[in-house]
N, C-alpha and C. Protein backbone atom coordinates (compact mmCIF):
# COMPACT_ATOMS: atom_id res chain seq x y z
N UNK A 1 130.00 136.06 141.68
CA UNK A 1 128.54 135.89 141.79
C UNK A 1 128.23 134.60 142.53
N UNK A 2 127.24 134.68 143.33
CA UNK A 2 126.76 133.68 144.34
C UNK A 2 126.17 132.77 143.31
N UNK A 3 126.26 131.83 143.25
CA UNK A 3 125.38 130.47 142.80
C UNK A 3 125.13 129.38 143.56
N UNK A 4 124.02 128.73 143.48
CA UNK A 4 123.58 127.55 144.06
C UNK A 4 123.98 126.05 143.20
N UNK A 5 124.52 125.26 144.11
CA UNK A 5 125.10 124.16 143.81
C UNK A 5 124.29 123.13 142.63
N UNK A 6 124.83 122.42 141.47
CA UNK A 6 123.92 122.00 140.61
C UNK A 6 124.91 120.89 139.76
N UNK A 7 124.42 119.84 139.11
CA UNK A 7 124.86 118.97 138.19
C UNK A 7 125.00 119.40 137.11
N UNK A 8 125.55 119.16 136.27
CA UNK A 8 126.31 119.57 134.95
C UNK A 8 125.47 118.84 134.03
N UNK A 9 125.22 119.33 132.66
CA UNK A 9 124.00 118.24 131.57
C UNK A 9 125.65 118.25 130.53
N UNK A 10 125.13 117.42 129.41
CA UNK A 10 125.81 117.05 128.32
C UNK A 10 124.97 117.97 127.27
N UNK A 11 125.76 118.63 126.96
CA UNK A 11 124.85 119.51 125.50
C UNK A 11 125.52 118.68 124.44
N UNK A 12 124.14 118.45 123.67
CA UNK A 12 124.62 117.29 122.43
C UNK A 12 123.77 117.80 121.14
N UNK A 13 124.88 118.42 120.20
CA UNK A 13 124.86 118.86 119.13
C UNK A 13 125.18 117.88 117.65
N UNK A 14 124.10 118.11 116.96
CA UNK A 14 124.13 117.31 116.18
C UNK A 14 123.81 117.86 114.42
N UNK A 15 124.11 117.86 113.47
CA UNK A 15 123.75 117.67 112.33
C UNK A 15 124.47 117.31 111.21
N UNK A 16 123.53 117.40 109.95
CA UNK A 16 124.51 116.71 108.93
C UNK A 16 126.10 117.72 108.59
N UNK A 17 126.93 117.02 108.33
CA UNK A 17 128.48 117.30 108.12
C UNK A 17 128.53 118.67 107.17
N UNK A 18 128.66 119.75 107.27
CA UNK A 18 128.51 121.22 106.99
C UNK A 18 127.53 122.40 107.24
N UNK A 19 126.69 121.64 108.31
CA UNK A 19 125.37 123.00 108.55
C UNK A 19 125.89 123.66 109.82
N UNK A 20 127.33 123.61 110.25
CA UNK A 20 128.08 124.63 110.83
C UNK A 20 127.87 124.45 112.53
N UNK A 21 127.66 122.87 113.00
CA UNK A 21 127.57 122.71 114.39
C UNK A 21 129.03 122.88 114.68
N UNK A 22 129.37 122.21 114.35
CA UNK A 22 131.53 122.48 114.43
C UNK A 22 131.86 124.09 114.71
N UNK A 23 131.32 124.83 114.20
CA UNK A 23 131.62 126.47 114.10
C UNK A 23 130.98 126.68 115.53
N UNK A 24 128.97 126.46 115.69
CA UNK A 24 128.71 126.84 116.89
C UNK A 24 129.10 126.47 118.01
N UNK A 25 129.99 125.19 118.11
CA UNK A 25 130.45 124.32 119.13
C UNK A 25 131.57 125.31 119.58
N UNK A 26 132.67 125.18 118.67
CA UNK A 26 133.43 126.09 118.88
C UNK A 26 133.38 127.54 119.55
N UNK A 27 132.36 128.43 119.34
CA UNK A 27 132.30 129.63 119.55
C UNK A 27 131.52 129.94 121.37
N UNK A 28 130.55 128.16 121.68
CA UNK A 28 130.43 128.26 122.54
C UNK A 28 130.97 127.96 123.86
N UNK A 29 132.40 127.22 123.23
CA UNK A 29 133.60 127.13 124.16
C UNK A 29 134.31 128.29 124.53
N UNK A 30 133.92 129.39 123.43
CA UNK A 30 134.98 130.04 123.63
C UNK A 30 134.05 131.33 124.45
N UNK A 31 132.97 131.47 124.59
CA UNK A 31 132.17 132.62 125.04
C UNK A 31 131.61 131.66 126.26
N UNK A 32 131.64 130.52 126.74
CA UNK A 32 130.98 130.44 127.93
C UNK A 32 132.25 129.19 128.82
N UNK A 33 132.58 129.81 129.77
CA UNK A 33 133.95 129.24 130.38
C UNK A 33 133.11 127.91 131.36
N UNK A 34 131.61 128.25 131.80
CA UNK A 34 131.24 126.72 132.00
C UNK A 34 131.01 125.66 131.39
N UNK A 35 131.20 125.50 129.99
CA UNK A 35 131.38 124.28 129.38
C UNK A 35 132.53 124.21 128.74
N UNK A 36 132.50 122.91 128.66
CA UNK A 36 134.29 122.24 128.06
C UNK A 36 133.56 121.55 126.88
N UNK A 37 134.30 121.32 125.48
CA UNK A 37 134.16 120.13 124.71
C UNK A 37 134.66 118.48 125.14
N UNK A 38 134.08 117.66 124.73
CA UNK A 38 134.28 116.30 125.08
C UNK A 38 135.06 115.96 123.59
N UNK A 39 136.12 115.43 124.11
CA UNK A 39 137.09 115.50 122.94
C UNK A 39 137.17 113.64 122.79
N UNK A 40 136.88 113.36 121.57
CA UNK A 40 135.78 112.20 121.14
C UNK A 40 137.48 111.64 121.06
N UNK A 41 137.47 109.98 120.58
CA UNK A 41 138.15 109.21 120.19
C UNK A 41 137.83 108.77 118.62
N UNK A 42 138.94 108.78 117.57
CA UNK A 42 138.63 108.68 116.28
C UNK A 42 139.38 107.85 115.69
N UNK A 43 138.96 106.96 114.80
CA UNK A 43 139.76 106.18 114.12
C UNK A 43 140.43 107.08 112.50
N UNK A 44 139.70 108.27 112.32
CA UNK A 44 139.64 109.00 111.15
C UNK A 44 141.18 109.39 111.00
N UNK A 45 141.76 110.01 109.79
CA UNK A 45 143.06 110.57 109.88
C UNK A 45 142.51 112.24 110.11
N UNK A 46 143.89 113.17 110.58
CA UNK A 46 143.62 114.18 111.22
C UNK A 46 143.38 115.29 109.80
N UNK A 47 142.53 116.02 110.20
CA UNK A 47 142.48 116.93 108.64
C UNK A 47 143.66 117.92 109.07
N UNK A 48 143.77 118.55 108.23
CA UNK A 48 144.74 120.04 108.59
C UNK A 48 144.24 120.93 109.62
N UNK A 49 145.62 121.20 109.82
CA UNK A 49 145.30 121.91 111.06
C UNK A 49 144.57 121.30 112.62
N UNK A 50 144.38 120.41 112.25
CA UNK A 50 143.66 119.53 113.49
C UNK A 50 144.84 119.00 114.32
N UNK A 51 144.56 119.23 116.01
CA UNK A 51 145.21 118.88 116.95
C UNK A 51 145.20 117.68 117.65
N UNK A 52 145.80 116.47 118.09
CA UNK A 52 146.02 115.45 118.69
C UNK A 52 145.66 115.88 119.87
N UNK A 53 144.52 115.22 121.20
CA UNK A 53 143.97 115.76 122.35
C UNK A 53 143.59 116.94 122.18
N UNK A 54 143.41 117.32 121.13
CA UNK A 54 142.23 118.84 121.30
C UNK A 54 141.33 118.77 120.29
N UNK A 55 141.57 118.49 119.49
CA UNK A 55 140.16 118.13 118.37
C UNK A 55 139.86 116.64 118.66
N UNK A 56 140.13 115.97 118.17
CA UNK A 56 140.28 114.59 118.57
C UNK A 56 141.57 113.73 119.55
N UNK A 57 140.85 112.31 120.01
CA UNK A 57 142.11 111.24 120.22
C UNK A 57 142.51 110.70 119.10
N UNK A 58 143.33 110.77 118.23
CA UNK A 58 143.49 109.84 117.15
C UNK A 58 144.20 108.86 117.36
N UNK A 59 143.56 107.93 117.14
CA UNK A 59 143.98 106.10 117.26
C UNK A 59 143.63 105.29 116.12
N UNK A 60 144.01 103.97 116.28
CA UNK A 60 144.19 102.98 115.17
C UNK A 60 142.73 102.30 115.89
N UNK A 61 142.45 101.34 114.92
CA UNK A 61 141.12 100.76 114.67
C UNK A 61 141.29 99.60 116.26
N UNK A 62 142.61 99.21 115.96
CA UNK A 62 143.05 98.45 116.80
C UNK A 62 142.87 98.60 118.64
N UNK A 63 143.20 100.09 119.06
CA UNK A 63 143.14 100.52 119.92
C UNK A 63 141.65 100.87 120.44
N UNK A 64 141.46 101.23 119.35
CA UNK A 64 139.79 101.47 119.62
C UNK A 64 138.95 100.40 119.89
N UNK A 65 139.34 98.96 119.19
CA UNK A 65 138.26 98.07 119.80
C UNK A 65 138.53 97.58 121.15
N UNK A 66 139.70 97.68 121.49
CA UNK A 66 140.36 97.30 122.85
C UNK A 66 139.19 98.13 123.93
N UNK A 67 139.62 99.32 123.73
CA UNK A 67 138.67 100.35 124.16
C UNK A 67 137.15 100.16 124.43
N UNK A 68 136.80 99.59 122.97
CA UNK A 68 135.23 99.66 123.41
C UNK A 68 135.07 98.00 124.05
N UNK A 69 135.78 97.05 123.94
CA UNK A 69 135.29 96.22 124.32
C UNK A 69 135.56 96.38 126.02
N UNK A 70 136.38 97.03 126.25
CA UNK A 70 136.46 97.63 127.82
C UNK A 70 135.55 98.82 128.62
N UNK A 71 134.34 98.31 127.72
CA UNK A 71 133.56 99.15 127.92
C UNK A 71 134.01 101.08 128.22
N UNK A 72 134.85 101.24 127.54
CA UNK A 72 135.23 102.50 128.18
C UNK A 72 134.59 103.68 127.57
N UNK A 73 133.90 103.58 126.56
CA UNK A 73 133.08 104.63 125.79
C UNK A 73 131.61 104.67 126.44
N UNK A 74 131.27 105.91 126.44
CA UNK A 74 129.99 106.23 126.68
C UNK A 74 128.95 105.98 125.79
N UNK A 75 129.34 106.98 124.39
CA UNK A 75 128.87 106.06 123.58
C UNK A 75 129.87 106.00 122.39
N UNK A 76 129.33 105.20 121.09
CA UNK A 76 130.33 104.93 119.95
C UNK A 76 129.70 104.78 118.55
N UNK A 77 130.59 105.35 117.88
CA UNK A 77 129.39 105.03 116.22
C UNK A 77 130.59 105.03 115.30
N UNK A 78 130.13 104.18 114.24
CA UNK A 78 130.79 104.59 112.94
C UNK A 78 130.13 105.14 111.66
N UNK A 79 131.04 106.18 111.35
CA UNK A 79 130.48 107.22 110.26
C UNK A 79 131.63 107.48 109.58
N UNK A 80 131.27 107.34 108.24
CA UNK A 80 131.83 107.17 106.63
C UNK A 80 132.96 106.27 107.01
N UNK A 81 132.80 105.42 107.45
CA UNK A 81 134.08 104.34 107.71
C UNK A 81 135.07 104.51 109.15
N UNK A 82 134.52 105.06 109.20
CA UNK A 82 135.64 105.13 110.46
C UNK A 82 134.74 105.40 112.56
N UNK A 83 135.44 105.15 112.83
CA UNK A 83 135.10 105.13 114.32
C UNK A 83 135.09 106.48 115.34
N UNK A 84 134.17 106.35 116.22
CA UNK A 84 134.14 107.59 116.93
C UNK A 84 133.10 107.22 118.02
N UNK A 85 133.99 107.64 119.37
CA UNK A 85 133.90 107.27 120.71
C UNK A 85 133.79 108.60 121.83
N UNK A 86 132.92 107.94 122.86
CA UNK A 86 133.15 109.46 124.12
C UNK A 86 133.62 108.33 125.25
N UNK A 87 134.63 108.69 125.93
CA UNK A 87 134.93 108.41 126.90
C UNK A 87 134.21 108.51 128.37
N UNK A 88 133.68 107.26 129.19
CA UNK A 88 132.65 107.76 130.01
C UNK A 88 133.48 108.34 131.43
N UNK A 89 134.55 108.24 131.63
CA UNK A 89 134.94 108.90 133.15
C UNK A 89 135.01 109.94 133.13
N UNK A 90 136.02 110.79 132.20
CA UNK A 90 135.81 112.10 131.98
C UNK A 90 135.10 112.86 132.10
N UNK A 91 133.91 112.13 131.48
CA UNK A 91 132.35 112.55 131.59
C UNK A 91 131.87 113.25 132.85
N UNK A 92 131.37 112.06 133.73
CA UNK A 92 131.20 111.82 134.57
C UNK A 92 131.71 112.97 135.94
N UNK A 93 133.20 112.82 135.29
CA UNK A 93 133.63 113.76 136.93
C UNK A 93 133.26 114.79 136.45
N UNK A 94 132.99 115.62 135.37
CA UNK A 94 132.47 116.72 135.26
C UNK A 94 131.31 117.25 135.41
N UNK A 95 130.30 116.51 135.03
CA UNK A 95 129.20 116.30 135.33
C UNK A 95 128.93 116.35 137.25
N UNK A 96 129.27 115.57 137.90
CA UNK A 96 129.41 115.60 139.62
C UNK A 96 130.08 117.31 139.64
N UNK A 97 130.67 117.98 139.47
CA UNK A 97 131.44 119.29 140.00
C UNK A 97 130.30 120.35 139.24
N UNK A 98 129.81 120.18 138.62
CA UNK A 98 128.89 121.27 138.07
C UNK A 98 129.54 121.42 136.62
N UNK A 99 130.05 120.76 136.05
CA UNK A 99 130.73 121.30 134.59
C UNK A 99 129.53 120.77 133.90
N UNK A 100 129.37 121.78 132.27
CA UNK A 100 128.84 121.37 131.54
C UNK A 100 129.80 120.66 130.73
N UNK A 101 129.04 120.03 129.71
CA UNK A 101 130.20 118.89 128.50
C UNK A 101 129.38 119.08 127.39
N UNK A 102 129.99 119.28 126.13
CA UNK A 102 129.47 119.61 125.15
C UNK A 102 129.79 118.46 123.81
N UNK A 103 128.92 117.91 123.81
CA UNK A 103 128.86 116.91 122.07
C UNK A 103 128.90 117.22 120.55
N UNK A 104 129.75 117.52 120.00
CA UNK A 104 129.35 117.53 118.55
C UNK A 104 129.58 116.08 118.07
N UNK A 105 128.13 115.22 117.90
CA UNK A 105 128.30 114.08 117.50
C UNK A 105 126.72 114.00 116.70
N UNK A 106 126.64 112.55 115.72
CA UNK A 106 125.78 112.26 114.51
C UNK A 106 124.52 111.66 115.33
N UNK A 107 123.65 111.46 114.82
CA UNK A 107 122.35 111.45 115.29
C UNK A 107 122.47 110.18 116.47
N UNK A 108 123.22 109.11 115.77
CA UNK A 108 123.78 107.85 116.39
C UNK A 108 124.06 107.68 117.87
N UNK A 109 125.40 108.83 117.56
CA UNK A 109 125.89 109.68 119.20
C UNK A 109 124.77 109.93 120.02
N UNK A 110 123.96 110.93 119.61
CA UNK A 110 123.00 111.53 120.36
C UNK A 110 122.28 110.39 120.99
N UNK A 111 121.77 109.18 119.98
CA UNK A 111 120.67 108.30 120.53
C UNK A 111 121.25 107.96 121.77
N UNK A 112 122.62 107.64 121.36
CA UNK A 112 123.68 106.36 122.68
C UNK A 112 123.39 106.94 123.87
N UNK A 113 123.87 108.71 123.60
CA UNK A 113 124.03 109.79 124.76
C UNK A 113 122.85 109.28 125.53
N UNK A 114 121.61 109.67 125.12
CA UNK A 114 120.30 109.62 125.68
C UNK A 114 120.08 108.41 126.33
N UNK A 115 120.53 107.03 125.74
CA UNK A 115 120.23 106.03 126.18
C UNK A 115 121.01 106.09 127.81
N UNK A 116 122.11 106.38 127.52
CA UNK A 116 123.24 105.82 128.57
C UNK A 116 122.88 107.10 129.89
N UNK A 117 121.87 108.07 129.18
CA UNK A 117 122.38 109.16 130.66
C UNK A 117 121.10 110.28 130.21
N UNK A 118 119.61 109.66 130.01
CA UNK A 118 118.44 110.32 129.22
C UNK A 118 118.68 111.75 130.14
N UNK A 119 118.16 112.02 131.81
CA UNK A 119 118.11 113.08 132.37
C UNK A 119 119.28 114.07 132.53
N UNK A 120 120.74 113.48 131.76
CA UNK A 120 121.73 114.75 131.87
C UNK A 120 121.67 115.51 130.42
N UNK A 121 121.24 114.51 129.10
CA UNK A 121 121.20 115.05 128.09
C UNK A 121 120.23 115.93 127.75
N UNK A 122 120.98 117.32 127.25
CA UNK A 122 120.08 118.19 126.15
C UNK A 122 120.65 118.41 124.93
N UNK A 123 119.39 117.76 123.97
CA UNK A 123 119.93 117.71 122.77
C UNK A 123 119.17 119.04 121.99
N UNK A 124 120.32 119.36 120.97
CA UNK A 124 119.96 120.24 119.86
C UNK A 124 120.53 119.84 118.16
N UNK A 125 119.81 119.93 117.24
CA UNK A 125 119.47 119.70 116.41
C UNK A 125 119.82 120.76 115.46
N UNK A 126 120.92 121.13 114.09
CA UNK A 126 121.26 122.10 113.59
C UNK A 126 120.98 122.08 112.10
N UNK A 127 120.30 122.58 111.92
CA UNK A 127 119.77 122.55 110.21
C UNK A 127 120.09 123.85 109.00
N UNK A 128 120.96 123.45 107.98
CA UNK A 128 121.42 124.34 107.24
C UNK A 128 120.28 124.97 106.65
N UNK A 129 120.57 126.23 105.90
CA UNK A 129 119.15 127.13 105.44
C UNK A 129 118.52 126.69 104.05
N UNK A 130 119.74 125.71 103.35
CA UNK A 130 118.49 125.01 102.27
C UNK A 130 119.93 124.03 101.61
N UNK A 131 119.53 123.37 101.16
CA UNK A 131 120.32 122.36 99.98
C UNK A 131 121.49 122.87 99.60
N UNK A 132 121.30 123.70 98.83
CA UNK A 132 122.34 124.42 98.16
C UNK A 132 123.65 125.12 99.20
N UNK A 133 123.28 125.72 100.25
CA UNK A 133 124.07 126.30 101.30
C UNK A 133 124.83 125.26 101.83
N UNK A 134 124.45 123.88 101.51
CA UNK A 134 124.99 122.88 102.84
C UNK A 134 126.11 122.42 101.82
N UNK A 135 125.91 121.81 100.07
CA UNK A 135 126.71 122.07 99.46
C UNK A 135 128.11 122.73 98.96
N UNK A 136 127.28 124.19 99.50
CA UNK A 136 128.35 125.23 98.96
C UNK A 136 129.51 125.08 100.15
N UNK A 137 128.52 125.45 101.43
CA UNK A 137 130.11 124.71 102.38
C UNK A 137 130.95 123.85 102.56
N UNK A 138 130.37 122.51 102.19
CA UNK A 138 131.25 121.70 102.18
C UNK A 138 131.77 122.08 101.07
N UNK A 139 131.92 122.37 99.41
CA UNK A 139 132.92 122.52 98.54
C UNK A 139 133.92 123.81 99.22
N UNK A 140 133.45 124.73 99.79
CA UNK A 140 134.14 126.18 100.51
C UNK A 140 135.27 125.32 101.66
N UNK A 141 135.34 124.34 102.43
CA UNK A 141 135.92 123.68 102.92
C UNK A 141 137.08 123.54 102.52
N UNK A 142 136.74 123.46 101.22
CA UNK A 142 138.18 122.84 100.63
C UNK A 142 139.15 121.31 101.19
N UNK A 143 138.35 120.51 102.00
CA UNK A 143 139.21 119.68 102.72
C UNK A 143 138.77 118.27 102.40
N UNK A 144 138.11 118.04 101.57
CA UNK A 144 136.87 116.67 101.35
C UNK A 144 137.27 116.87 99.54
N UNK A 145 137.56 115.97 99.06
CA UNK A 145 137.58 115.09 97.28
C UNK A 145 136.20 115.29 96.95
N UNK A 146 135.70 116.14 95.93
CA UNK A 146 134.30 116.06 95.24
C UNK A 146 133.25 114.48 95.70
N UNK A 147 134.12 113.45 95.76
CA UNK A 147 133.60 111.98 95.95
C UNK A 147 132.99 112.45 96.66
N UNK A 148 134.18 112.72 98.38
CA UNK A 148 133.82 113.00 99.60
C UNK A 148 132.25 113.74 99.64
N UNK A 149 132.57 115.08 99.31
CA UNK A 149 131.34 116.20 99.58
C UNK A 149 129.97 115.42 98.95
N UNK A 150 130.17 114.78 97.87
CA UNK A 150 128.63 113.87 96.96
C UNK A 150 128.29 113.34 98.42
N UNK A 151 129.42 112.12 98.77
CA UNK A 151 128.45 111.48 99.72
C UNK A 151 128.37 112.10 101.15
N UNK A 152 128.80 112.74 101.46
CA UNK A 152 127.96 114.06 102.49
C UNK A 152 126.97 114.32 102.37
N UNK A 153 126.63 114.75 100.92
CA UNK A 153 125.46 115.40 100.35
C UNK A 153 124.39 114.29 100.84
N UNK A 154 125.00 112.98 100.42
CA UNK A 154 124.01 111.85 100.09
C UNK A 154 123.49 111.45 101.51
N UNK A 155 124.74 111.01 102.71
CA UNK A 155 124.51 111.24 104.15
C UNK A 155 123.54 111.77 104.65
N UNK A 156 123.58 113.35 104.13
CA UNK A 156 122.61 114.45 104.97
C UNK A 156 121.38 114.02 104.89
N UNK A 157 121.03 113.79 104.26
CA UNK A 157 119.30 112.87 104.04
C UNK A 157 118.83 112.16 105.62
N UNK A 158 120.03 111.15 105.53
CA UNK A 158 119.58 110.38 106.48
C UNK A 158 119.48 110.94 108.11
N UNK A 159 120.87 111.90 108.32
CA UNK A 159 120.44 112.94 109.56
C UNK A 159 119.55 113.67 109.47
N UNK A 160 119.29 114.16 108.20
CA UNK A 160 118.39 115.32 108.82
C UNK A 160 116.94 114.47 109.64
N UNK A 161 116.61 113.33 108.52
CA UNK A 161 115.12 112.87 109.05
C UNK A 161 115.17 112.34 110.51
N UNK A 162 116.56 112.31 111.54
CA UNK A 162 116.37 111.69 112.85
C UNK A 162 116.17 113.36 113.55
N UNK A 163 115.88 114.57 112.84
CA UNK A 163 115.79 115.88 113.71
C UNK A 163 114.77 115.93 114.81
N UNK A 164 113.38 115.21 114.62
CA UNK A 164 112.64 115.00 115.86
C UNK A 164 112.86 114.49 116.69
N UNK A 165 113.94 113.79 117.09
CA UNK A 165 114.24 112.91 118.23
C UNK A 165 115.11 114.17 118.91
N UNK A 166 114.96 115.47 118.89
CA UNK A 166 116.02 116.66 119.58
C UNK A 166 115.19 116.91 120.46
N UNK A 167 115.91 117.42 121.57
CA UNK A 167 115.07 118.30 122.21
C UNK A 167 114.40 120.09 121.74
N UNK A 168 115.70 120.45 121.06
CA UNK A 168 115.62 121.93 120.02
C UNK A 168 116.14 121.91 119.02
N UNK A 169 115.62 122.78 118.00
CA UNK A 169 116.04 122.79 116.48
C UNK A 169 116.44 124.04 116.34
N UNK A 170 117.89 124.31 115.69
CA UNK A 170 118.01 125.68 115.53
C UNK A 170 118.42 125.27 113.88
N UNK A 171 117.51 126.67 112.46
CA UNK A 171 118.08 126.28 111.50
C UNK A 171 119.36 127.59 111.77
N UNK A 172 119.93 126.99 111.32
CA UNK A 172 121.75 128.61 110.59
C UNK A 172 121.63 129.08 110.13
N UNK A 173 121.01 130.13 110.05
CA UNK A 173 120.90 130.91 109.02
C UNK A 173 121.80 132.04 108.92
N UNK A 174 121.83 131.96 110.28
CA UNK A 174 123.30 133.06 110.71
C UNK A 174 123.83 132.66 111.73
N UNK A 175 125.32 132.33 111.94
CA UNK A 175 125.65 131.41 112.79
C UNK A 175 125.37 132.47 114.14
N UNK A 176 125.85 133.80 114.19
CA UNK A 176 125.77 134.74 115.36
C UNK A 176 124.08 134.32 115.96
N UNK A 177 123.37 134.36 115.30
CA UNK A 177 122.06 134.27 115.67
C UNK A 177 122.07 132.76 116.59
N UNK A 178 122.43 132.05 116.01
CA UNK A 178 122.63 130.15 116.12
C UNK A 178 123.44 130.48 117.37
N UNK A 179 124.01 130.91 117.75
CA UNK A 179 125.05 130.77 118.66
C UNK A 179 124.56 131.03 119.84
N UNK A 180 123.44 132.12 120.00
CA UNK A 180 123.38 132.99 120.82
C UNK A 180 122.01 132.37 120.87
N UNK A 181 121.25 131.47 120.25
CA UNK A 181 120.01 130.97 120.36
C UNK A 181 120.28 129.65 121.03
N UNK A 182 121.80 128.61 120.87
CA UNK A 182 121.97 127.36 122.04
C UNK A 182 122.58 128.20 123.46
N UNK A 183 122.51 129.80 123.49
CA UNK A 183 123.33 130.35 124.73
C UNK A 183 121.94 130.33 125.57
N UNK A 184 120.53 130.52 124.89
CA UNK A 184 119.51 130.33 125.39
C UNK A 184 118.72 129.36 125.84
N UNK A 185 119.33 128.76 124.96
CA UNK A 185 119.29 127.08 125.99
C UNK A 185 119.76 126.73 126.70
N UNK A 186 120.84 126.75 126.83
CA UNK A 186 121.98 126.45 128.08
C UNK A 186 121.26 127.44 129.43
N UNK A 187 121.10 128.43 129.43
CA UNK A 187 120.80 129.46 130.29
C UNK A 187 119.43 129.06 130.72
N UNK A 188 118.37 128.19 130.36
CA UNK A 188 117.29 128.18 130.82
C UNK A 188 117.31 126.55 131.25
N UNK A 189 118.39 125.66 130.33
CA UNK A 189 118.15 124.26 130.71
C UNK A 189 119.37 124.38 132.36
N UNK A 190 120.37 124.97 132.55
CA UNK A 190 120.95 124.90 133.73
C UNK A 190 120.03 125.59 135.37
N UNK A 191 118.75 126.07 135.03
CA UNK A 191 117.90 126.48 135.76
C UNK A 191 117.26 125.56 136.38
N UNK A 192 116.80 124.43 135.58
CA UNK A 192 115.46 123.43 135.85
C UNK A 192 116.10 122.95 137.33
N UNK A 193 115.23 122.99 138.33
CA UNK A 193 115.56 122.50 139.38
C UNK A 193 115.76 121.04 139.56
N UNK A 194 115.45 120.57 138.76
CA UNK A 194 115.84 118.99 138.79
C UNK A 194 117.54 118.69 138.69
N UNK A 195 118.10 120.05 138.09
CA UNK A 195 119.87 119.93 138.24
C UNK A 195 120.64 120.52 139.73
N UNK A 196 119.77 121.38 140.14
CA UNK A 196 119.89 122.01 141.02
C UNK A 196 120.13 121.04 142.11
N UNK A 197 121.58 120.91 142.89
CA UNK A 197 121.20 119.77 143.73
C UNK A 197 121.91 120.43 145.13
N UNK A 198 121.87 121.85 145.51
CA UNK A 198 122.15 122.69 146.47
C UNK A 198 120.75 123.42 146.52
N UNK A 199 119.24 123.27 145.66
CA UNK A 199 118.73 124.26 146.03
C UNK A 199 117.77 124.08 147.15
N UNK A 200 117.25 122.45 147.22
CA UNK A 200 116.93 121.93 148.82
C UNK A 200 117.58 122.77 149.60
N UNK A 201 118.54 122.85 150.00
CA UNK A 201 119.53 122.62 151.13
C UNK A 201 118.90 124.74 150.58
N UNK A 202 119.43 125.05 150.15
CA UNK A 202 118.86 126.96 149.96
C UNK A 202 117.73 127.41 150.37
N UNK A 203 116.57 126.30 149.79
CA UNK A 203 115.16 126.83 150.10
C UNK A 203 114.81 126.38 151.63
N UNK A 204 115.66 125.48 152.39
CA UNK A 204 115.38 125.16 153.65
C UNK A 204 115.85 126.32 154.56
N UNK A 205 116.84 126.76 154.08
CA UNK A 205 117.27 128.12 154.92
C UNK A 205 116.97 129.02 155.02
N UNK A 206 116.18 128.91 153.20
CA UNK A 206 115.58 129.84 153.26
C UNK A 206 114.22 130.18 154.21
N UNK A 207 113.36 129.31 154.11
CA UNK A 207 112.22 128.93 155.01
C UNK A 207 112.69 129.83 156.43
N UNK A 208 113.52 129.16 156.79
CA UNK A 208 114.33 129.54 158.58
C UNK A 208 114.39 130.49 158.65
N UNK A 209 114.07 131.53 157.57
CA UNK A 209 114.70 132.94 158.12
C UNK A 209 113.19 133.93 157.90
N UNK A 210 112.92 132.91 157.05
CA UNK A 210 111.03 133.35 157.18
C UNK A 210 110.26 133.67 158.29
């Protein structure tokens, strides 16, 4: 299929720790081959099953400040103790070739995102279907100490109230629905001609043949 030449945005997904952005992130890597995940830098230990360069960078606290004081993060936050970074080159060249890049990061992330790069970011905002559901997943997890999941619980408060600073809110109520409702974003935010940076150069030719 013919397409016209265009810049790549950062889709930046955000909510509190079990309302299932991790799931939609995932599913939209795997159903749309123009975006990649941005695979963050973490000071955290790896949960199960988690991959070294594919879920995360996992590093020591040590490495990481080296890092940020080398300015090499795009942006950076710490959440429940520990550190978490985006790398800005990576970024970047993808962004120039037409790639999209996709964020699952905390409200924090999102602000940095926006600050450091307002016109590539589109943010979305993911809200579980009530109290109790956001609960039940994190205990269904199985991967978090009762401690853990309390102060999740206790966390979520504070993300949810930064949800107006999104550009879109999707609640979960069904992730298929959720999934297929940021596929509608993506599909209408890669349109705006302000990304479009072949469609000058299209509509002039086009003219010519007028």
């Amino acid at each position: 299929m013919e397409t016209i030449a265009r810049r790549g945005l950062m889709l930046v997904l955000s909510s509190p720790s079990g309302a299932g952005k991790t799931t939609i992130a995932r599913r939209l890597v795997e159903e749309d081959e123009a975006i990649a995940p941005s695979v963050s830098h973490t000071t955290r230990e790896k949960r199960r099953g988690e991959v070294d360069g594919k879920d995360y960078h996992f590093v020591d606290k040590d490495t990481f400040g080296r890092m940020r004081d080398q300015a090499a993060f795009l942006e950076w936050a710490v959440v429940f103790d520990n550190y978490y970074g985006t790398t800005r080159a990576p970024v970047e060249q993808a962004l120039q070739v037409g790639r999209d890049v996709l964020f699952d990061v905390d409200w924090q992330g999102a602000t940095a995102l926006r600050e450091s790069a307002k016109d590539d970011v589109v943010s979305v905002f993911v809200l579980p279907p009530s109290a109790g559901a956001l609960e039940e997943r994190l205990k269904t997890r199985a991967q978090d100490s009762d401690e853990v999941v309390l102060r999740r619980m206790r966390g979520a408060s504070n993300e949810i109230q930064h949800w107006d600073a999104y550009d879109y809110v999707v609640v979960n109520f069904d992730v298929d629905q959720s999934v297929a409702a940021v596929h509608a974003i993506l599909a209408a935010e890669r349109l705006k001609g302000a990304r479009l940076t072949g469609l000058d150069g299209f509509v002039q030719g086009l003219l010519k043949q007028l």
